[in-house]
Protein backbone atom coordinates (compact mmCIF):
# COMPACT_ATOMS: atom_id res chain seq x y z
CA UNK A 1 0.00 0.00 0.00
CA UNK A 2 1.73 3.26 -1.11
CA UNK A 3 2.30 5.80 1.71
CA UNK A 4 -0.29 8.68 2.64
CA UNK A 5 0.80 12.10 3.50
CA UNK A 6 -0.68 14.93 4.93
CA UNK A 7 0.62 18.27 3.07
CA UNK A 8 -1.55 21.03 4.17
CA UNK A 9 -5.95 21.40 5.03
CA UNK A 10 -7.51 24.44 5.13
CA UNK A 11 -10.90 25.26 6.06
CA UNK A 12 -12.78 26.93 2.91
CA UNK A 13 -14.89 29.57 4.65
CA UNK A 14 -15.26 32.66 2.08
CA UNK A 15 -13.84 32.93 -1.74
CA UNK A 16 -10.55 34.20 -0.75
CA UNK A 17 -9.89 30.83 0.90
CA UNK A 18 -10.87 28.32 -1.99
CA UNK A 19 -7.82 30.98 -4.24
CA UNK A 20 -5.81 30.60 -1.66
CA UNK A 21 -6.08 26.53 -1.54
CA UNK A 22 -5.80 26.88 -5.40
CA UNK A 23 -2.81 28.66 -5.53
CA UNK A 24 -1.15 26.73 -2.93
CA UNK A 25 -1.88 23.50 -4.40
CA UNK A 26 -0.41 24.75 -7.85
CA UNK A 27 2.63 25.98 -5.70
CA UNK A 28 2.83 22.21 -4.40
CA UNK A 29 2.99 20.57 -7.70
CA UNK A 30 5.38 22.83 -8.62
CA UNK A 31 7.79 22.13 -6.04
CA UNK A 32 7.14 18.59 -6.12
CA UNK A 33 7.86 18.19 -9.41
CA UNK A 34 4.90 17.56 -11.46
CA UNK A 35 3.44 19.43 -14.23
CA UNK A 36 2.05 22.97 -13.27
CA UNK A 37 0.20 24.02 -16.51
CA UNK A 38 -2.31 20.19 -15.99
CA UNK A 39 -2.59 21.00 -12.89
CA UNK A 40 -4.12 24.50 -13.79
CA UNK A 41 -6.29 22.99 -15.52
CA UNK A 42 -7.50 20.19 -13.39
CA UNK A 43 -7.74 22.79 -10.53
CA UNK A 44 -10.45 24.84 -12.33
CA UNK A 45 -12.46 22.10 -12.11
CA UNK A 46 -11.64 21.08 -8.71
CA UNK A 47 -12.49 24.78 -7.58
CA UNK A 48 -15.79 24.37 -9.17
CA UNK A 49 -16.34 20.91 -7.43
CA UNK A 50 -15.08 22.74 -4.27
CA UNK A 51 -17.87 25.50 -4.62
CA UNK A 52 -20.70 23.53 -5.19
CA UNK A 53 -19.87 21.49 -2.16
CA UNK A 54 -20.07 24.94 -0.17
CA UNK A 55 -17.00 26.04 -0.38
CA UNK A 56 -17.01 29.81 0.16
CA UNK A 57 -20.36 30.24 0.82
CA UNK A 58 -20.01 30.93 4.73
CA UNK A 59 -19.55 27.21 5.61
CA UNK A 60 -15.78 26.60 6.71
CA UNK A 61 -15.41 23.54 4.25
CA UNK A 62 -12.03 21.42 5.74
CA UNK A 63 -10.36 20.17 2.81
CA UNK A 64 -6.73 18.31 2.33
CA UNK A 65 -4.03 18.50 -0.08
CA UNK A 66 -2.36 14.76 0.28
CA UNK A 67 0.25 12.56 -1.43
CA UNK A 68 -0.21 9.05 -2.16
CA UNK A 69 3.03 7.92 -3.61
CA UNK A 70 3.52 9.98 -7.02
CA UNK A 71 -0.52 11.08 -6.37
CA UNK A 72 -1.28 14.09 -5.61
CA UNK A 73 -5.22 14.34 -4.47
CA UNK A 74 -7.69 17.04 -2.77
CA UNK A 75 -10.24 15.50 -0.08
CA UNK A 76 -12.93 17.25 1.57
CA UNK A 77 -15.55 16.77 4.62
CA UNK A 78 -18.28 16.12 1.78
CA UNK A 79 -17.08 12.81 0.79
CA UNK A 80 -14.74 14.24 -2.16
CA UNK A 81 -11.87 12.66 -3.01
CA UNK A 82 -10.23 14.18 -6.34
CA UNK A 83 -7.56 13.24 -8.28
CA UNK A 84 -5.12 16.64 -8.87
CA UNK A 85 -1.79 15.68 -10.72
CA UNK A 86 0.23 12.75 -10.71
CA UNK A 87 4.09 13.09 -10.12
CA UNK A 88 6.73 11.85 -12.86
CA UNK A 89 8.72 10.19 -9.56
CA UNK A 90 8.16 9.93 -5.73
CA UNK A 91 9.74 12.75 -3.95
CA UNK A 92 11.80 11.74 -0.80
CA UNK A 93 10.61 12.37 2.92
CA UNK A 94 12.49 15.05 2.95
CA UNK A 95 11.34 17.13 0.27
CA UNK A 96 7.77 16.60 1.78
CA UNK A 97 8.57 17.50 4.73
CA UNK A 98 10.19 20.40 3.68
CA UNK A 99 7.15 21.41 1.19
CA UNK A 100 4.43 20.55 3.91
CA UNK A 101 5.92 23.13 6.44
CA UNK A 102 5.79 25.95 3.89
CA UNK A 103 2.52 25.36 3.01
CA UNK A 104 1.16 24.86 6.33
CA UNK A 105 2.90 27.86 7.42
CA UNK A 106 1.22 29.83 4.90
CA UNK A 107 -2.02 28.89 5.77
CA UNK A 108 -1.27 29.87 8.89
CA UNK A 109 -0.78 33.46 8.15
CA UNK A 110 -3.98 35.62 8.81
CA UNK A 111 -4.59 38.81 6.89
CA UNK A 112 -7.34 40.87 9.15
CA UNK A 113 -9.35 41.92 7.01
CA UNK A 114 -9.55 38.53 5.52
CA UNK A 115 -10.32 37.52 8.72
CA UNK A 116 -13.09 39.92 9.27
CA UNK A 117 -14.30 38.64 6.02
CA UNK A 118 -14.13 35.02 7.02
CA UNK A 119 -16.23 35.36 10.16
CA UNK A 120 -18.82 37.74 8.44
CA UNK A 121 -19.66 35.24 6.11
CA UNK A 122 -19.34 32.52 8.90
CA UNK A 123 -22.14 34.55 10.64
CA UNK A 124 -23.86 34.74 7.81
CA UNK A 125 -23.79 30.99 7.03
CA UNK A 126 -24.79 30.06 10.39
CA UNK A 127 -27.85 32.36 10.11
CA UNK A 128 -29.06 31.29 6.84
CA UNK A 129 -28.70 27.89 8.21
CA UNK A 130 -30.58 28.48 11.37
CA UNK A 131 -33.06 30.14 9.54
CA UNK A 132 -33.37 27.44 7.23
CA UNK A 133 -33.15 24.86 9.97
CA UNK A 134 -36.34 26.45 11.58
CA UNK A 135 -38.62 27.32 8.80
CA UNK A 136 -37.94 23.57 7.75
CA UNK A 137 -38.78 22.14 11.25
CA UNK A 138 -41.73 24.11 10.87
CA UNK A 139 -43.00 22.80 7.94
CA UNK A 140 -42.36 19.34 9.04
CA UNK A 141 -44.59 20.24 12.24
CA UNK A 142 -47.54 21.57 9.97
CA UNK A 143 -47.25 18.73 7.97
CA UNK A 144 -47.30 16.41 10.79
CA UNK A 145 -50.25 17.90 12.67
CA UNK A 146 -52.17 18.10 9.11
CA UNK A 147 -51.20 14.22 8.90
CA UNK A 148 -52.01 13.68 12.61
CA UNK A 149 -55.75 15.26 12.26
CA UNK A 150 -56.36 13.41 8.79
CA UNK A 151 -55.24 10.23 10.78
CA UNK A 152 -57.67 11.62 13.69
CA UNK A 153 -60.80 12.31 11.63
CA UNK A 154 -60.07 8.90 9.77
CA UNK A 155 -60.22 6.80 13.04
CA UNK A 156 -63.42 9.04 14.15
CA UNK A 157 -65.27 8.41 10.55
CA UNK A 158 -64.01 4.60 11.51
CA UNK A 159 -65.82 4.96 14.83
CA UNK A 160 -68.74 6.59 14.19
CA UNK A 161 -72.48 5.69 13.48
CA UNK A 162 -72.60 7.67 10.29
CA UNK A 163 -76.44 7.86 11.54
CA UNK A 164 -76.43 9.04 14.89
CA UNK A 165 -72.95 10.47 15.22
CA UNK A 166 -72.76 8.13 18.24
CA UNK A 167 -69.91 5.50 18.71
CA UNK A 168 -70.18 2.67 16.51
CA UNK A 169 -69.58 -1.05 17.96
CA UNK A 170 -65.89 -1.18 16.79
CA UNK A 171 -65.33 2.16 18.95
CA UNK A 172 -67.63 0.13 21.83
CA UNK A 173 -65.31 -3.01 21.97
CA UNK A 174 -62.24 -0.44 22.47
CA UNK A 175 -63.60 1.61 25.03
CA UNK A 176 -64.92 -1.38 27.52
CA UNK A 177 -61.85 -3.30 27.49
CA UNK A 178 -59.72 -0.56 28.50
CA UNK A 179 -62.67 0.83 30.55
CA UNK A 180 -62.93 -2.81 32.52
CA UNK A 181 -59.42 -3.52 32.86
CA UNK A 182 -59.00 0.02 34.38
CA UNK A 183 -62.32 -0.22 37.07
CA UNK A 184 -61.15 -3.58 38.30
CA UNK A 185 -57.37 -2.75 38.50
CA UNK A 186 -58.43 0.67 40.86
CA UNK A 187 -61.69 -0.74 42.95
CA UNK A 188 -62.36 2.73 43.66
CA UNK A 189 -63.69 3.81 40.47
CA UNK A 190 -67.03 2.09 39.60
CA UNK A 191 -67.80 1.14 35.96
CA UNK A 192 -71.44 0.86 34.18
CA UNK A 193 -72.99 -0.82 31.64
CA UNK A 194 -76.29 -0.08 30.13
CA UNK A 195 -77.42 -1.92 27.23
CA UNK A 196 -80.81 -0.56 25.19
CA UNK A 197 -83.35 -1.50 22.80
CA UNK A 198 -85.99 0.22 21.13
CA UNK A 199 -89.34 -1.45 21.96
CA UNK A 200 -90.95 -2.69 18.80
CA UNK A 201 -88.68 -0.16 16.74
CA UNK A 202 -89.13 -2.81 13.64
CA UNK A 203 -93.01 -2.07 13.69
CA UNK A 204 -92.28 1.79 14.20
CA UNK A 205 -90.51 1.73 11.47
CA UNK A 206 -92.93 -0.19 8.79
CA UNK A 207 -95.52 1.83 9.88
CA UNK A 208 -93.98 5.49 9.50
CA UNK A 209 -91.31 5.03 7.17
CA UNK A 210 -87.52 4.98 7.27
CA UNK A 211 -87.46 8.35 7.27
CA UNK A 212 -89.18 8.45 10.46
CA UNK A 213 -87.75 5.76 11.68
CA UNK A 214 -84.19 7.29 11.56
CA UNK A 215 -85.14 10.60 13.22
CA UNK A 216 -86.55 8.02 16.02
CA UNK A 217 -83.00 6.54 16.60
CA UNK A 218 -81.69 9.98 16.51
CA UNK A 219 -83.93 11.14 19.24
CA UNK A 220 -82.70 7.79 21.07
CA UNK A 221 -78.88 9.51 20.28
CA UNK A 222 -79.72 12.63 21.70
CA UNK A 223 -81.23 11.39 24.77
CA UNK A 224 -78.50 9.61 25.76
CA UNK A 225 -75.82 12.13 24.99
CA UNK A 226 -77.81 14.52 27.14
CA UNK A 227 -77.20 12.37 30.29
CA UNK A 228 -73.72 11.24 29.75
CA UNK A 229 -70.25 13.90 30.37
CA UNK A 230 -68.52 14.21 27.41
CA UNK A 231 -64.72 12.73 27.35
CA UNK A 232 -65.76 10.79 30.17
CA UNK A 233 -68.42 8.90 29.35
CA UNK A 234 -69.31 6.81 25.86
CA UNK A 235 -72.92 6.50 23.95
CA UNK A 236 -72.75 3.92 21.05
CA UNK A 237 -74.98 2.42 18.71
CA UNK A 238 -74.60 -0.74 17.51
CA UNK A 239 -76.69 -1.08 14.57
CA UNK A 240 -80.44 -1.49 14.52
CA UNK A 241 -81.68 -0.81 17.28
CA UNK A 242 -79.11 -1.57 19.77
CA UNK A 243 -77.26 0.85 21.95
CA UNK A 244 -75.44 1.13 24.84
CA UNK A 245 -73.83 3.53 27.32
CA UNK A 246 -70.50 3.36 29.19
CA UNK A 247 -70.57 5.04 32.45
CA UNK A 248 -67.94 5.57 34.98
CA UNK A 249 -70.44 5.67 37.94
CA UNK A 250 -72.20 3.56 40.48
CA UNK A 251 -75.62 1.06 39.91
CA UNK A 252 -77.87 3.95 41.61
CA UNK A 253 -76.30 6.63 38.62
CA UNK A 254 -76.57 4.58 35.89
CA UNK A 255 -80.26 3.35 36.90
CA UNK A 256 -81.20 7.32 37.40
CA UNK A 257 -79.29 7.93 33.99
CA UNK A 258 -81.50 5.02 32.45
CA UNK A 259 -84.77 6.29 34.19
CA UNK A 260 -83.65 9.77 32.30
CA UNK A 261 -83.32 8.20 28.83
CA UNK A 262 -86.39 6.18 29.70
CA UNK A 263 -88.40 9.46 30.13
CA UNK A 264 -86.96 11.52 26.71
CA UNK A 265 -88.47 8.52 24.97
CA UNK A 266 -92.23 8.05 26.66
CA UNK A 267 -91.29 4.31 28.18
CA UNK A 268 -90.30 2.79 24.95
CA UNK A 269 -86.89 1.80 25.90
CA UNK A 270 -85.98 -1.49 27.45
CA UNK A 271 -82.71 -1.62 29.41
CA UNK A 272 -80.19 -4.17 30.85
CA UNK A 273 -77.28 -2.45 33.51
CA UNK A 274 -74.22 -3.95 35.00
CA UNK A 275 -71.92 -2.65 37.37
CA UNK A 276 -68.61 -3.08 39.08
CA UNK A 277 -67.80 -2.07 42.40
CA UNK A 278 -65.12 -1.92 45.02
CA UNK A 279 -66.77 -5.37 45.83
CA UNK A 280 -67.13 -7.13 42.88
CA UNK A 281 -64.94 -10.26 42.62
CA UNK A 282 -61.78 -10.30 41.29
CA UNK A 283 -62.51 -13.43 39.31
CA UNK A 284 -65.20 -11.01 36.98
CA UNK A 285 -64.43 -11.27 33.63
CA UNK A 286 -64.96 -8.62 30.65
CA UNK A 287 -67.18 -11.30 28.88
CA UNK A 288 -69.08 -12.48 32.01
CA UNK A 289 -69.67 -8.51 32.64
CA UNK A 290 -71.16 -7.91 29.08
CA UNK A 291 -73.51 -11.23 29.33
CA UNK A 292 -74.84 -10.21 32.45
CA UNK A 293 -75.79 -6.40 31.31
CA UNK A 294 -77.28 -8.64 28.19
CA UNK A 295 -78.98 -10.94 30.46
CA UNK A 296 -80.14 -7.98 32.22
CA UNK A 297 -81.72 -6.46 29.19
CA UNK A 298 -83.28 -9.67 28.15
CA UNK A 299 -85.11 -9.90 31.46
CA UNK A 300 -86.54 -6.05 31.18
CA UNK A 301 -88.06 -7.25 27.14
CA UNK A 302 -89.20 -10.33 28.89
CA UNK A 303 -91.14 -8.18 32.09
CA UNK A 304 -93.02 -6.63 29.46
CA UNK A 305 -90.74 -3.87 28.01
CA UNK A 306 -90.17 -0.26 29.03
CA UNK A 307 -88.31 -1.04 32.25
CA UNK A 308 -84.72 -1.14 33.22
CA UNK A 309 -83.30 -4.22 34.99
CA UNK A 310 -80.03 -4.04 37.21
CA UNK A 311 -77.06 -7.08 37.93
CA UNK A 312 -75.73 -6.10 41.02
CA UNK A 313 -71.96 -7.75 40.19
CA UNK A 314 -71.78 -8.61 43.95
CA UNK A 315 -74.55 -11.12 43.54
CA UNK A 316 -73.50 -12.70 40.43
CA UNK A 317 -76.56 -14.05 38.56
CA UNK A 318 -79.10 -12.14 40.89
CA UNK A 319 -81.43 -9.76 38.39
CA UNK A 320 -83.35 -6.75 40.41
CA UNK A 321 -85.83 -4.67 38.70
CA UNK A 322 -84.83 -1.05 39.94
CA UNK A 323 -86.89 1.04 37.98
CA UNK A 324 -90.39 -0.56 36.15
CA UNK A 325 -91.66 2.32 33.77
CA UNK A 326 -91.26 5.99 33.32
CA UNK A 327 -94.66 6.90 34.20
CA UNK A 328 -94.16 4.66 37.46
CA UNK A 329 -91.17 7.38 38.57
C-alpha cells in the first residue's frame, strides 16, 4: 500500500480561501515536481467541485491537499476525493517535509481583514442555516399535525355511526376493554354498563317510514348524549336498534341515567345495567360482565318492556328490577 501524506488542510470559509487553496496547491505541484500548466487545468475544475460542495459560501469547508506515492489528491468533509496531478517520480521524505511546512505555514498566516471577512460570512452561514433549519422544522410540524388530524378524523369516521354520530360497535369493543381492565385494577372507580333497545322499533318503522324511523334513533342519540359527560363517558350504537352507554359511575347513577333516557323517549326503551364495584370479585371477567348487562336487558323485554333491569356484580346471577316504567317514577 503506497504511503499517505498529509501536506496542508484548510478550512474553505469565504472565496478568498478556496484561491488561496488553489494557488497553494499549484505551488505544491510545482515544487514537487509535477506538471504545473495540468494541474491548472485540473484545478479549475476542482475549484468548481469545491464551490458547489459549499466552499465559500459561509460554511468553513475542511479540505486536504495529500500525497499518495507519485498522487497528488484534494479531499474534503463532503465525501470528495479528487484526483489533482500525478508526479513523474516519488519525492523523498524530505522534500515533503520540507514542502508541507511551507505550506502549512502559509495557511497559517492571517490577513485581518480577511479575517473579518471570514467570520462575516461565517455569521452569515450560520444564520441562513438556522433560519433554514427552523422554517424547515416548521414545515415538518404543519405537515405532521395536518397528517395527525387526517389520521384523527379517519379513526373518528371509523368509529362513528354515520347515523347518529354516536360510537359505533368497533369504537364500543375499544372503550370497555380498556374501561374494565382500568375499574377492576383501581376498585375505587365504579364502571357501568347499560345496554338498550328500542321497543318494537321494527313495527315503528314499517308503519312510518324509514325516514321516520331514523329521526326516532336519533332522538334515542340525543337522549343519551344529554345524560352522559362528554370525554368521560361513551354512547354507542350498535346497529339497529341496539345501543349502549359506558358510564364511569355507580348502579344507583346509571339506573337514574337510564330512568332519564327512559323518560326523553315516553317508556319505549328497554334496558339491561351492570356494574362493578369496590366489591365485585376479582374473578369477573370482561365477557361475564357484558352477558350479564345482556342478560339484564333480556329480562326487562321479557317483564313486558319499558323497564330497566339491574345485575348487582356482587350477587352474580341475581337480576333486580330497579326502575319498572317511566310513568311509574
Amino acid at each position: 500500500m503506497e504511503d499517505q501524506v498529509e501536506l496542508f488542510r484548510q478550512n474553505l470559509a469565504v472565496e478568498p480561501d478556496v484561491q488561496h487553496f488553489i494557488r497553494l496547491s499549484l505551488t505544491a505541484i510545482s515544487e514537487l515536481g509535477g506538471n504545473p500548466f495540468t494541474a491548472s487545468l485540473a484545478l479549475l475544475e476542482i475549484g468548481r467541485r469545491l464551490r458547489q460542495a459549499g466552499a465559500g459560501t459561509g460554511y468553513p469547508l475542511p479540505v486536504v491537499l495529500e500525497l499518495h506515492g507519485q498522487d497528488v489528491r484534494i479531499k474534503c468533509d463532503t465525501g470528495h476525493d479528487i484526483p489533482l496531478a500525478k508526479l513523474r517520480e516519488k519525492p523523498g521524505q524530505d522534500q515533503i517535509k520540507q514542502i508541507s511546512r511551507k505550506l502549512q505555514k502559509s495557511t497559517e498566516i492571517i490577513d485581518p481583514m480577511l479575517l473579518l471577512r471570514r467570520n462575516q460570512e461565517m455569521a452569515r452561514y450560520l444564520d441562513e442555516t438556522r433560519a433554514r433549519t427552523e422554517r424547515e422544522l416548521a414545515e415538518l410540524q404543519a405537515s405532521l399535525d395536518a397528517r395527525q388530524r387526517e389520521l384523527h378524523e379517519t379513526l373518528r369516521q371509523a368509529e362513528t355511526d354515520p347515523l347518529t354520530g354516536l360510537c359505533n360497535r368497533r369504537a364500543f369493543d375499544m372503550r370497555i376493554g380498556m374501561a374494565f381492565r382500568r375499574a377492576m385494577r383501581q376498585h375505587d372507580e365504579p364502571l357501568s354498563l347499560l345496554l338498550f333497545d328500542l321497543d318494537h322499533f321494527k313495527e315503528v318503522n314499517d308503519q312510518y317510514g324509514h325516514q321516520y324511523g331514523d329521526a326516532y334513533l336519533n332522538k334515542m342519540a340525543q337522549a343519551m348524549l344529554s345524560v352522559i359527560r362528554q370525554d368521560v363517558d361513551g354512547a354507542f350504537r350498535f346497529g339497529g336498534d341496539e345501543f349502549a352507554m359506558l358510564l364511569m359511575a355507580d348502579n344507583a347513577t346509571a339506573c337514574d341515567k337510564a330512568r332519564q333516557v327512559l323518560r326523553s323517549m315516553a317508556g319505549k326503551v328497554s334496558v339491561g345495567i351492570a356494574s362493578i364495584r369496590a366489591d365485585t370479585p376479582p374473578s369477573l371477567t370482561l365477557e361475564d360482565f357484558v352477558r350479564q348487562a345482556d342478560e339484564a336487558l333480556y329480562q326487562a323485554k321479557r317483564a313486558g318492556r319499558g323497564r330497566v333491569i339491574c345485575c348487582p356484580q356482587n350477587q352474580l346471577g341475581c337480576i333486580s328490577e330497579c326502575l319498572i316504567k317511566a310513568a311509574a317514577t
